[in-house]
PDB file of N, CA and C in Angstrom:
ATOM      1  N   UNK A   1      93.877-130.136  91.946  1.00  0.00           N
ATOM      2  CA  UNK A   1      93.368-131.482  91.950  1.00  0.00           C
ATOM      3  C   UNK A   1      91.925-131.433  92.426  1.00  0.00           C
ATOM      4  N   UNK A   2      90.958-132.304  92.085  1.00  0.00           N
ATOM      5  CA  UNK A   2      89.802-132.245  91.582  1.00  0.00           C
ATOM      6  C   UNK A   2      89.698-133.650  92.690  1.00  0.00           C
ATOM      7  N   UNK A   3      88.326-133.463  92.993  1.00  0.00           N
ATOM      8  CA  UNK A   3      87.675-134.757  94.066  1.00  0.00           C
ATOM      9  C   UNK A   3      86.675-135.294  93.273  1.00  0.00           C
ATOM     10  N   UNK A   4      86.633-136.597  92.440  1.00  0.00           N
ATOM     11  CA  UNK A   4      85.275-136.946  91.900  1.00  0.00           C
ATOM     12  C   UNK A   4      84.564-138.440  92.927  1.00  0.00           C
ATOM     13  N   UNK A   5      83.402-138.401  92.458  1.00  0.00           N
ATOM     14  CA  UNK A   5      82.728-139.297  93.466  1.00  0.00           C
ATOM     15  C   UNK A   5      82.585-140.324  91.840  1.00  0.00           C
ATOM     16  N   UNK A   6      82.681-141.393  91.998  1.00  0.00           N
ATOM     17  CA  UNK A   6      82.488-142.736  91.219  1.00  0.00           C
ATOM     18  C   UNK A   6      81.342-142.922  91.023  1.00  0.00           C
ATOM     19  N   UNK A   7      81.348-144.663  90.398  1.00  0.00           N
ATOM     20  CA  UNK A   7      79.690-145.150  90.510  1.00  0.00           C
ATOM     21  C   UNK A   7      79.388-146.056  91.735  1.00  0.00           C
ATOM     22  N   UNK A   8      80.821-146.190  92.641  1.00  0.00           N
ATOM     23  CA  UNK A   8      80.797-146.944  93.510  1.00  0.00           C
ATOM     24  C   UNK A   8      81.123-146.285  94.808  1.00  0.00           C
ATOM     25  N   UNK A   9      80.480-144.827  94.629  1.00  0.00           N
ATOM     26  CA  UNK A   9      81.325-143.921  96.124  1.00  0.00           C
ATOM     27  C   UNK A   9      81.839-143.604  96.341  1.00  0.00           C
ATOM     28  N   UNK A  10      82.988-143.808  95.534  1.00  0.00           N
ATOM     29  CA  UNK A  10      84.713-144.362  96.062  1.00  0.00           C
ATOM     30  C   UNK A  10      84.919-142.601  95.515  1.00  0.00           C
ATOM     31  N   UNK A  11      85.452-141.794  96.272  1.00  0.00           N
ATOM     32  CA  UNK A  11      86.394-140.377  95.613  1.00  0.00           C
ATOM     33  C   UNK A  11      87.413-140.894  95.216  1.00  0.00           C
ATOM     34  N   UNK A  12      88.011-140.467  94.234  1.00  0.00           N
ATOM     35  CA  UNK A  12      89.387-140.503  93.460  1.00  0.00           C
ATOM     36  C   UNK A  12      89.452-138.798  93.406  1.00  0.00           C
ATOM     37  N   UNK A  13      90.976-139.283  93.218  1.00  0.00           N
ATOM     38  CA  UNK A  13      91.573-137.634  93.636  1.00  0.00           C
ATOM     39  C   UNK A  13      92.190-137.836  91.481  1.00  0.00           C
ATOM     40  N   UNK A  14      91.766-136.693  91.088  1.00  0.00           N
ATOM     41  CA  UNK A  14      91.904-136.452  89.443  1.00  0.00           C
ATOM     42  C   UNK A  14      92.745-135.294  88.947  1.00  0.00           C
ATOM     43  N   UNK A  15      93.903-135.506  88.662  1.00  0.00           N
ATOM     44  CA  UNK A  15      94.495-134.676  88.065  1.00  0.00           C
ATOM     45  C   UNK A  15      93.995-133.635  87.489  1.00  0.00           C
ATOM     46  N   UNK A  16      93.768-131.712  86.960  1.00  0.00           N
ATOM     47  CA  UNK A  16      93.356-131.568  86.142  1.00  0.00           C
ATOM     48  C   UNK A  16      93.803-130.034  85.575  1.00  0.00           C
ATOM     49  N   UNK A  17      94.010-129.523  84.388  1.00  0.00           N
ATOM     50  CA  UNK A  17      94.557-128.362  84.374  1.00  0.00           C
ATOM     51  C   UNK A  17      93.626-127.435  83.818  1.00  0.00           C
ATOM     52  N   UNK A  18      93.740-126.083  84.268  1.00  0.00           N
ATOM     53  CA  UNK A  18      92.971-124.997  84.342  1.00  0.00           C
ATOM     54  C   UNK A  18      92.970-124.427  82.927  1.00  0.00           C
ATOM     55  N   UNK A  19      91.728-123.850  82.397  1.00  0.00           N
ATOM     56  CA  UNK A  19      91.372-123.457  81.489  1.00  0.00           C
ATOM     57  C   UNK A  19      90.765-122.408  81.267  1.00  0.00           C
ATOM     58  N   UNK A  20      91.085-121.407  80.238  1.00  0.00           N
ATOM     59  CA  UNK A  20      90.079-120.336  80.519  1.00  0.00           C
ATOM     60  C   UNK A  20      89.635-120.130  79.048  1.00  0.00           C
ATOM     61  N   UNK A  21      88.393-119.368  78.391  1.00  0.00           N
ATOM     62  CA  UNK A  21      87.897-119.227  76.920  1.00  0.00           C
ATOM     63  C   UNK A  21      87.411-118.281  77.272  1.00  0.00           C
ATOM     64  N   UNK A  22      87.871-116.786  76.499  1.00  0.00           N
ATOM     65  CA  UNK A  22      87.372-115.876  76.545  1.00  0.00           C
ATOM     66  C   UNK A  22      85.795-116.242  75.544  1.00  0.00           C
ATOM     67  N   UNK A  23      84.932-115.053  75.714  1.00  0.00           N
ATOM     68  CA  UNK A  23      83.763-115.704  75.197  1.00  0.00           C
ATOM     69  C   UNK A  23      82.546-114.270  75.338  1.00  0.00           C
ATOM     70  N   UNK A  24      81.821-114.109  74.344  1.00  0.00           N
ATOM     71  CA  UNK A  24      80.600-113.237  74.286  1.00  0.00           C
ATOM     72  C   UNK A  24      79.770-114.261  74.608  1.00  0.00           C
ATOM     73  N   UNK A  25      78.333-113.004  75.049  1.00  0.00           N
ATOM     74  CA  UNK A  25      76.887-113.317  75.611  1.00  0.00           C
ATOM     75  C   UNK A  25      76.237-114.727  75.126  1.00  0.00           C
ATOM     76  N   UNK A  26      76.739-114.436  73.577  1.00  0.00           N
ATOM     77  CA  UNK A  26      75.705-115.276  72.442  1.00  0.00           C
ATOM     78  C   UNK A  26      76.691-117.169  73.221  1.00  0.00           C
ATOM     79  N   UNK A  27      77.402-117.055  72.829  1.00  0.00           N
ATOM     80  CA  UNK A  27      78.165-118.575  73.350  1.00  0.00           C
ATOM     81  C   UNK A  27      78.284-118.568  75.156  1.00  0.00           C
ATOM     82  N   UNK A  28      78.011-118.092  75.553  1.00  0.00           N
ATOM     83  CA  UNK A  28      77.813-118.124  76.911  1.00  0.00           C
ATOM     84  C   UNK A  28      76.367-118.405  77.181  1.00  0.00           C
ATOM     85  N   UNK A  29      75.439-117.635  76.922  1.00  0.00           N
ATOM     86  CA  UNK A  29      74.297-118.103  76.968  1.00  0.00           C
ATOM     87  C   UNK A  29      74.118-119.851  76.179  1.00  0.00           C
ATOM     88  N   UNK A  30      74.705-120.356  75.484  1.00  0.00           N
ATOM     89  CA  UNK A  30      74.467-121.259  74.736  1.00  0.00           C
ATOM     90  C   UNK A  30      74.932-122.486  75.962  1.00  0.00           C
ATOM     91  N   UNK A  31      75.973-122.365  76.382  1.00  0.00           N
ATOM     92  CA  UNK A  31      76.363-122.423  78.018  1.00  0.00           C
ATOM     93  C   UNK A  31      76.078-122.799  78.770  1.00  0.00           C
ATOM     94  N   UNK A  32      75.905-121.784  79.182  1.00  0.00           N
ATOM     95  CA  UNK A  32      74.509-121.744  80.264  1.00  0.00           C
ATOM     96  C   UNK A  32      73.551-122.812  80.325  1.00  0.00           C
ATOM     97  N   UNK A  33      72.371-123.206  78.817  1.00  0.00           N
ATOM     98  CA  UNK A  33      71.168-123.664  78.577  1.00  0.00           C
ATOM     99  C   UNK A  33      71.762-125.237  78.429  1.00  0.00           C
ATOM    100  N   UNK A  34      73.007-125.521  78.385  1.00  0.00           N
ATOM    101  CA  UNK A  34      73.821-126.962  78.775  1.00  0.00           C
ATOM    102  C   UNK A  34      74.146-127.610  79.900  1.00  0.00           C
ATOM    103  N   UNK A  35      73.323-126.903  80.940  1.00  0.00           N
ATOM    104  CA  UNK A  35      73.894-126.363  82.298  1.00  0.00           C
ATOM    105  C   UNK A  35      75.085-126.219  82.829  1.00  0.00           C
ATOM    106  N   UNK A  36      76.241-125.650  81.754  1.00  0.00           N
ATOM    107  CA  UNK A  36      77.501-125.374  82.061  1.00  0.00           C
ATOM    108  C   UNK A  36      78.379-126.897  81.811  1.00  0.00           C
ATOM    109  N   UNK A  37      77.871-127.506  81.082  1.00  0.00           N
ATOM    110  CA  UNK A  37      78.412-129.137  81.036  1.00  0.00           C
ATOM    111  C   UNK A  37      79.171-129.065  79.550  1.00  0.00           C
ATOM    112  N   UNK A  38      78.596-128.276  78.589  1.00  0.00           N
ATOM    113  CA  UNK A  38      79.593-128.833  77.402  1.00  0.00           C
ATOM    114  C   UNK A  38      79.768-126.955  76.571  1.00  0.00           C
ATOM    115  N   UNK A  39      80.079-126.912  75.454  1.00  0.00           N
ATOM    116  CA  UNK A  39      80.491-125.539  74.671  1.00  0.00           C
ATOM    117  C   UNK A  39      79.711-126.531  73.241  1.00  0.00           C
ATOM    118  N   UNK A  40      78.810-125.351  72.935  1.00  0.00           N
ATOM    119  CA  UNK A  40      78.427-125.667  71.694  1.00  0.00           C
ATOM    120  C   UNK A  40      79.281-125.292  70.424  1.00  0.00           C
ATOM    121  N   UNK A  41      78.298-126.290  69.434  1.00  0.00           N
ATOM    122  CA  UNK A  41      79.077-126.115  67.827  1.00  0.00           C
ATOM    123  C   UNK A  41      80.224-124.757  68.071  1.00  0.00           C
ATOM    124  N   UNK A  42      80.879-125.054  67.048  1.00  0.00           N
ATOM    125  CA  UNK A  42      81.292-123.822  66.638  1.00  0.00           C
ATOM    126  C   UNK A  42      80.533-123.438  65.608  1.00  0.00           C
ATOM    127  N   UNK A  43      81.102-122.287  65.512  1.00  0.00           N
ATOM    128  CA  UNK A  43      80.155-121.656  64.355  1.00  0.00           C
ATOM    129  C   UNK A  43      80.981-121.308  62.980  1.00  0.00           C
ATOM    130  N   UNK A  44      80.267-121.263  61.749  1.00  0.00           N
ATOM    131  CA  UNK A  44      81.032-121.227  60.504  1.00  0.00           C
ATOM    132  C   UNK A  44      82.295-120.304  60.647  1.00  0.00           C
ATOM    133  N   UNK A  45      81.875-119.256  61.032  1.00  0.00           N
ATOM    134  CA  UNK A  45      83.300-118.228  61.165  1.00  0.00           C
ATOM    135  C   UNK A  45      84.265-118.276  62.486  1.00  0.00           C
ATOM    136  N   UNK A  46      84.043-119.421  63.406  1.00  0.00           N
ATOM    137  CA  UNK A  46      84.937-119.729  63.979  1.00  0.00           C
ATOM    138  C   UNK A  46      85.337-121.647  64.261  1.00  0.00           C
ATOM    139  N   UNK A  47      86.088-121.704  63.222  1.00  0.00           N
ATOM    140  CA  UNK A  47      86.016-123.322  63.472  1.00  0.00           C
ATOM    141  C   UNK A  47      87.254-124.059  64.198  1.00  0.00           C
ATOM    142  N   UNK A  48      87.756-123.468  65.002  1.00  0.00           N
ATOM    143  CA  UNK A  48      88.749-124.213  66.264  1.00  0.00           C
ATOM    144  C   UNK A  48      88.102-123.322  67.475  1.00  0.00           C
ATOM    145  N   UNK A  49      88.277-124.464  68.269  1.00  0.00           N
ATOM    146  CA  UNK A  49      87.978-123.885  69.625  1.00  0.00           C
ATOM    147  C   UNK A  49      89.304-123.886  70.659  1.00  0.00           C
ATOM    148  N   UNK A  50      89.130-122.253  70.965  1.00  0.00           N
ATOM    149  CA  UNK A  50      90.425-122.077  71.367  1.00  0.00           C
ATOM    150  C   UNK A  50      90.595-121.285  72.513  1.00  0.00           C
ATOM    151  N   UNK A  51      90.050-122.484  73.559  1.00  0.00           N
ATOM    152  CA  UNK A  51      90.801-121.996  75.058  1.00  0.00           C
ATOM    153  C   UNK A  51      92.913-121.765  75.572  1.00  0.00           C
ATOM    154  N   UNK A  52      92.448-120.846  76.474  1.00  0.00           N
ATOM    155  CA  UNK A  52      94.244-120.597  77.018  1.00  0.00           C
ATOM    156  C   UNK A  52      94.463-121.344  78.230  1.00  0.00           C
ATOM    157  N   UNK A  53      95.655-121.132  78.460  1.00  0.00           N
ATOM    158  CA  UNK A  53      95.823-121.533  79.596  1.00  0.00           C
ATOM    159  C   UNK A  53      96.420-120.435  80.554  1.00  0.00           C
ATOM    160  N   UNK A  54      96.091-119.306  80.331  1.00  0.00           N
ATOM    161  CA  UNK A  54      96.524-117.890  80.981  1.00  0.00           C
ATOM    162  C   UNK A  54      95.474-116.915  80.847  1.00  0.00           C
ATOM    163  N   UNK A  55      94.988-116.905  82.585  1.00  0.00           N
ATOM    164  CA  UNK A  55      93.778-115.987  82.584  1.00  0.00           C
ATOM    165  C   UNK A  55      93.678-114.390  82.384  1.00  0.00           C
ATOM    166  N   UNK A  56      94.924-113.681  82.317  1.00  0.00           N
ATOM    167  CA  UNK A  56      95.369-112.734  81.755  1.00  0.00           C
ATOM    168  C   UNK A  56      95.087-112.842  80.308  1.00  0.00           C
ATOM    169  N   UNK A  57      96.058-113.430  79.423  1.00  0.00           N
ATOM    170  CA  UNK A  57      95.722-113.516  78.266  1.00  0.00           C
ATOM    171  C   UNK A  57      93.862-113.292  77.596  1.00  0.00           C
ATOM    172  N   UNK A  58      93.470-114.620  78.106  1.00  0.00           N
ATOM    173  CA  UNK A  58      91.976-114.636  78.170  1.00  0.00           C
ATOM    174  C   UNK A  58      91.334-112.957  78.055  1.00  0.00           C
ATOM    175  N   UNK A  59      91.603-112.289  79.601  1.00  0.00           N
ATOM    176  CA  UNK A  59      90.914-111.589  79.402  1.00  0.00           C
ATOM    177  C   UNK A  59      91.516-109.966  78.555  1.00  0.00           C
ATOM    178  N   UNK A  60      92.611-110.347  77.986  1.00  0.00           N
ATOM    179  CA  UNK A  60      93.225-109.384  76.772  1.00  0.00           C
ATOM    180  C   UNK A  60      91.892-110.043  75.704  1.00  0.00           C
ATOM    181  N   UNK A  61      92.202-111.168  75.262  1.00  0.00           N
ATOM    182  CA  UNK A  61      90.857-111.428  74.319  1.00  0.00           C
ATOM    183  C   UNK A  61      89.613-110.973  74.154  1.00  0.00           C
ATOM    184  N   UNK A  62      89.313-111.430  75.343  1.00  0.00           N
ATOM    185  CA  UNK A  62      87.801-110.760  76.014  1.00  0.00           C
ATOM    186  C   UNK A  62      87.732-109.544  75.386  1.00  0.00           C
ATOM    187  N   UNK A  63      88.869-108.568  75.924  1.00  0.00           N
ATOM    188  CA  UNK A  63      88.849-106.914  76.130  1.00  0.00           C
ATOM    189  C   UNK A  63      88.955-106.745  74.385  1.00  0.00           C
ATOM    190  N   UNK A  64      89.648-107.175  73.658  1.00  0.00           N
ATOM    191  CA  UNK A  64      90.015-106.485  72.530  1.00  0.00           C
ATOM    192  C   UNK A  64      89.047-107.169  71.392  1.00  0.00           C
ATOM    193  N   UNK A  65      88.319-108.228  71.562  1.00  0.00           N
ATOM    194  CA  UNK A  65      87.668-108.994  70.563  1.00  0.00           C
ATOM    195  C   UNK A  65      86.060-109.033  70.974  1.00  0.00           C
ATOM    196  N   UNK A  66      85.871-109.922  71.975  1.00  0.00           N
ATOM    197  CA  UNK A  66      84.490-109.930  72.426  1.00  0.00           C
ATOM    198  C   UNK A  66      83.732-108.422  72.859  1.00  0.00           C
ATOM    199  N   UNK A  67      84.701-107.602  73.436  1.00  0.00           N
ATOM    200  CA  UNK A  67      83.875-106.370  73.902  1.00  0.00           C
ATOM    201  C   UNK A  67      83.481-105.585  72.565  1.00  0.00           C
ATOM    202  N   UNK A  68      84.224-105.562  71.333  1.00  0.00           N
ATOM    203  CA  UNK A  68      84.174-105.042  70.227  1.00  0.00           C
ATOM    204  C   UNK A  68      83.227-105.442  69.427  1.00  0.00           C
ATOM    205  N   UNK A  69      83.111-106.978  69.394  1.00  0.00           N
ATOM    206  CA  UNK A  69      82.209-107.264  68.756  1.00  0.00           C
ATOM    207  C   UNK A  69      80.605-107.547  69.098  1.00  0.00           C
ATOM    208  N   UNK A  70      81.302-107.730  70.978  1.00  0.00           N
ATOM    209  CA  UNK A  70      79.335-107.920  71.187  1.00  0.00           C
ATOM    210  C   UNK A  70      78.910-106.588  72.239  1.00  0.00           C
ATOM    211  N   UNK A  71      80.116-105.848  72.691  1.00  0.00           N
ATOM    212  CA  UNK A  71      79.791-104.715  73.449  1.00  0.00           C
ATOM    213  C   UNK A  71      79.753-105.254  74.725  1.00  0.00           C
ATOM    214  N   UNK A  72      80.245-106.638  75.385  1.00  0.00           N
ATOM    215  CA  UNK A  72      80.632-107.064  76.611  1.00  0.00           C
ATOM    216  C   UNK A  72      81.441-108.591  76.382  1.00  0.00           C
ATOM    217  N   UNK A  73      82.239-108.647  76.847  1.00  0.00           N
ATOM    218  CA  UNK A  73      83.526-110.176  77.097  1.00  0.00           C
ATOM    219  C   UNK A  73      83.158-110.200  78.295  1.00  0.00           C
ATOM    220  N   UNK A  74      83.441-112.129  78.031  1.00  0.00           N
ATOM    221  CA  UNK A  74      83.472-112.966  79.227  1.00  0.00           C
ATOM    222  C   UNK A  74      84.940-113.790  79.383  1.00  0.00           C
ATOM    223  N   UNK A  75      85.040-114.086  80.512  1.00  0.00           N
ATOM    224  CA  UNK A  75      86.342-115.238  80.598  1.00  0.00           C
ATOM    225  C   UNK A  75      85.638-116.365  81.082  1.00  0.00           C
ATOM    226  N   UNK A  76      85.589-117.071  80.534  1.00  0.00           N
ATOM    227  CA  UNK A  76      85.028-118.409  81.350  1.00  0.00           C
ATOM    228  C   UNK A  76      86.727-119.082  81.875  1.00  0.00           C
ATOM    229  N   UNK A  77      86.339-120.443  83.305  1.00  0.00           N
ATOM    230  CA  UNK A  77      87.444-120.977  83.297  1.00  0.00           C
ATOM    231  C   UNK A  77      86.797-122.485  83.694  1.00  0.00           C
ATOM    232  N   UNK A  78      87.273-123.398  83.315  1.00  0.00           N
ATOM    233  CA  UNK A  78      87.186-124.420  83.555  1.00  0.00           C
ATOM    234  C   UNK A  78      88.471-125.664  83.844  1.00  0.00           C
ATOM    235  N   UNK A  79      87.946-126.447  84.024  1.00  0.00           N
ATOM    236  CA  UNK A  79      88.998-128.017  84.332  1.00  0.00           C
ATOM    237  C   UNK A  79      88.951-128.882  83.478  1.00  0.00           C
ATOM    238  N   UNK A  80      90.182-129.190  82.734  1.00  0.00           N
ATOM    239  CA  UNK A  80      89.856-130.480  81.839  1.00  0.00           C
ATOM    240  C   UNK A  80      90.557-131.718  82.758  1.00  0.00           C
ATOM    241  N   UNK A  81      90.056-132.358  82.537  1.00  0.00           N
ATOM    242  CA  UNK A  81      91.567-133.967  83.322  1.00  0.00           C
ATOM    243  C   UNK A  81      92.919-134.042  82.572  1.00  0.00           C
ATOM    244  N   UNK A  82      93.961-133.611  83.479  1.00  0.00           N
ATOM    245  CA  UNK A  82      95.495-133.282  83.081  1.00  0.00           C
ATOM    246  C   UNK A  82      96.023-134.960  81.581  1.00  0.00           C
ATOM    247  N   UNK A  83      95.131-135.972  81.866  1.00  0.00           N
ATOM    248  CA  UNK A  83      95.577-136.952  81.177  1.00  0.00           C
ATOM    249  C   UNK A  83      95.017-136.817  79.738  1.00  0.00           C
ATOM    250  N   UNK A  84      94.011-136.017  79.445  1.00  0.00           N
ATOM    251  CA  UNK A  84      93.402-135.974  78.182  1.00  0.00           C
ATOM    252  C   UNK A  84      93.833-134.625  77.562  1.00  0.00           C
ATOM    253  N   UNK A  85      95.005-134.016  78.548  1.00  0.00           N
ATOM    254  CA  UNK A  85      94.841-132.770  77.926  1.00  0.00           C
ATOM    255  C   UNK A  85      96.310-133.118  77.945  1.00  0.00           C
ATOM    256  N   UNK A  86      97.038-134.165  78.345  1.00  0.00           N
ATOM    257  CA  UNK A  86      98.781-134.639  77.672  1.00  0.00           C
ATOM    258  C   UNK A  86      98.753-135.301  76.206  1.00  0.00           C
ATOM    259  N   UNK A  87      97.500-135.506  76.154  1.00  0.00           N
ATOM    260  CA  UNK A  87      97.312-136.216  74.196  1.00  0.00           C
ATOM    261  C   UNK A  87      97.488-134.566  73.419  1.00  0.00           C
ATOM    262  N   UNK A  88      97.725-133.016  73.880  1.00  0.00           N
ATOM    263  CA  UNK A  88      97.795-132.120  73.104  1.00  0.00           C
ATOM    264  C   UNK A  88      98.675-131.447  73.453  1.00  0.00           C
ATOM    265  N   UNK A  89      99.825-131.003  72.653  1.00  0.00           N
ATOM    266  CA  UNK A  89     100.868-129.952  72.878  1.00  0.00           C
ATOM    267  C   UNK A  89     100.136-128.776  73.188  1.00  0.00           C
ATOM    268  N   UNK A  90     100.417-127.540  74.126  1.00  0.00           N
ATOM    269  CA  UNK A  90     100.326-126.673  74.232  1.00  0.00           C
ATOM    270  C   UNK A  90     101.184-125.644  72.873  1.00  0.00           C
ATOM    271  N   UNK A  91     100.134-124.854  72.754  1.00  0.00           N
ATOM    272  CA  UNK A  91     100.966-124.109  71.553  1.00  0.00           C
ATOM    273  C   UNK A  91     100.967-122.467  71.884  1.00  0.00           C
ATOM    274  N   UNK A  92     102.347-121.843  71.613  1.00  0.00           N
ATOM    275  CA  UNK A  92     101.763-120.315  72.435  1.00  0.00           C
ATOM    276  C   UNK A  92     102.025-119.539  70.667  1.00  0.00           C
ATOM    277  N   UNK A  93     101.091-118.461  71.057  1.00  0.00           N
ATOM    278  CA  UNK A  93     100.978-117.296  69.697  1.00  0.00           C
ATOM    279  C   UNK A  93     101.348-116.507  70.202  1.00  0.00           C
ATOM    280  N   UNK A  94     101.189-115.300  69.144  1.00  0.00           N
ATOM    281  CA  UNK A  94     101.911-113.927  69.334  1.00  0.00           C
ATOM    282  C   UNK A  94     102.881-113.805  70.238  1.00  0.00           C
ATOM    283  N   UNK A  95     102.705-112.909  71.668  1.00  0.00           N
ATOM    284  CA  UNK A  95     103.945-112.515  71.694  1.00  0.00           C
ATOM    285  C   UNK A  95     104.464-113.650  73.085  1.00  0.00           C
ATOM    286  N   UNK A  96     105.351-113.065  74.150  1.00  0.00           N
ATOM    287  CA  UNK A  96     105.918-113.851  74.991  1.00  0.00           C
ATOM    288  C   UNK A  96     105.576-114.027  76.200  1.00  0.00           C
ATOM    289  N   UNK A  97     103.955-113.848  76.564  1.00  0.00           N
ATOM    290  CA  UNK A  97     103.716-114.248  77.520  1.00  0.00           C
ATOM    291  C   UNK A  97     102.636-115.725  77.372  1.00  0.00           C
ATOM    292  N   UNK A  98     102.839-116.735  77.968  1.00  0.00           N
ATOM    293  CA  UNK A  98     102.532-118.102  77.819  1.00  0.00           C
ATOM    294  C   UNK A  98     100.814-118.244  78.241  1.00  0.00           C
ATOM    295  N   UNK A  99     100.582-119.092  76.799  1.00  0.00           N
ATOM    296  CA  UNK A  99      99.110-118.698  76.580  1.00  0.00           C
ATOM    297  C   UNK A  99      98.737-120.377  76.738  1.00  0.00           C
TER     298      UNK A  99
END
């Protein structure tokens, strides 16, 4: 749970669940220059954006995709608010550990 400050002072305490996107230099740097506030476009050859919810997993990604293709993986992790992220089923792939 997450502490946000309002427009009126007031903290509210915010539900929110953990996120992680494995990720190369090139979209990390892109990142970065957002000051860590949003994830740019996707790009033609990747058009879903597809964070986990298992930081293990993540960094299997990282290791087997990003290091291959850019010669270093990242895991990013972030917070979405648990109420905007109940408008989406969780969906798990491959094998049986929960992604």
């Amino acid at each position: 749970m997450d502490i946000y400050i309002n427009k009126n002072n007031l903290s509210m305490a915010i539900e929110t669940v953990t996120l992680y996107r494995p990720t190369g230099p090139k979209e990390l740097e892109l990142v970065r220059q957002s000051g860590f506030k949003r994830w740019p476009p996707r790009l033609p050859g990747q058009p879903i954006f597809y964070p986990v919810t298992n930081e293990a997993y993540a960094k299997q990604i990282a290791t087997q995709w990003n290091i291959k293709d850019s010669g270093i993986g990242y895991v990013t992790r972030f917070e979405v608010r648990k109420p905007f992220m109940d408008r989406y089923q969780i969906q798990q792939v491959g094998g049986s550990d929960p992604h």
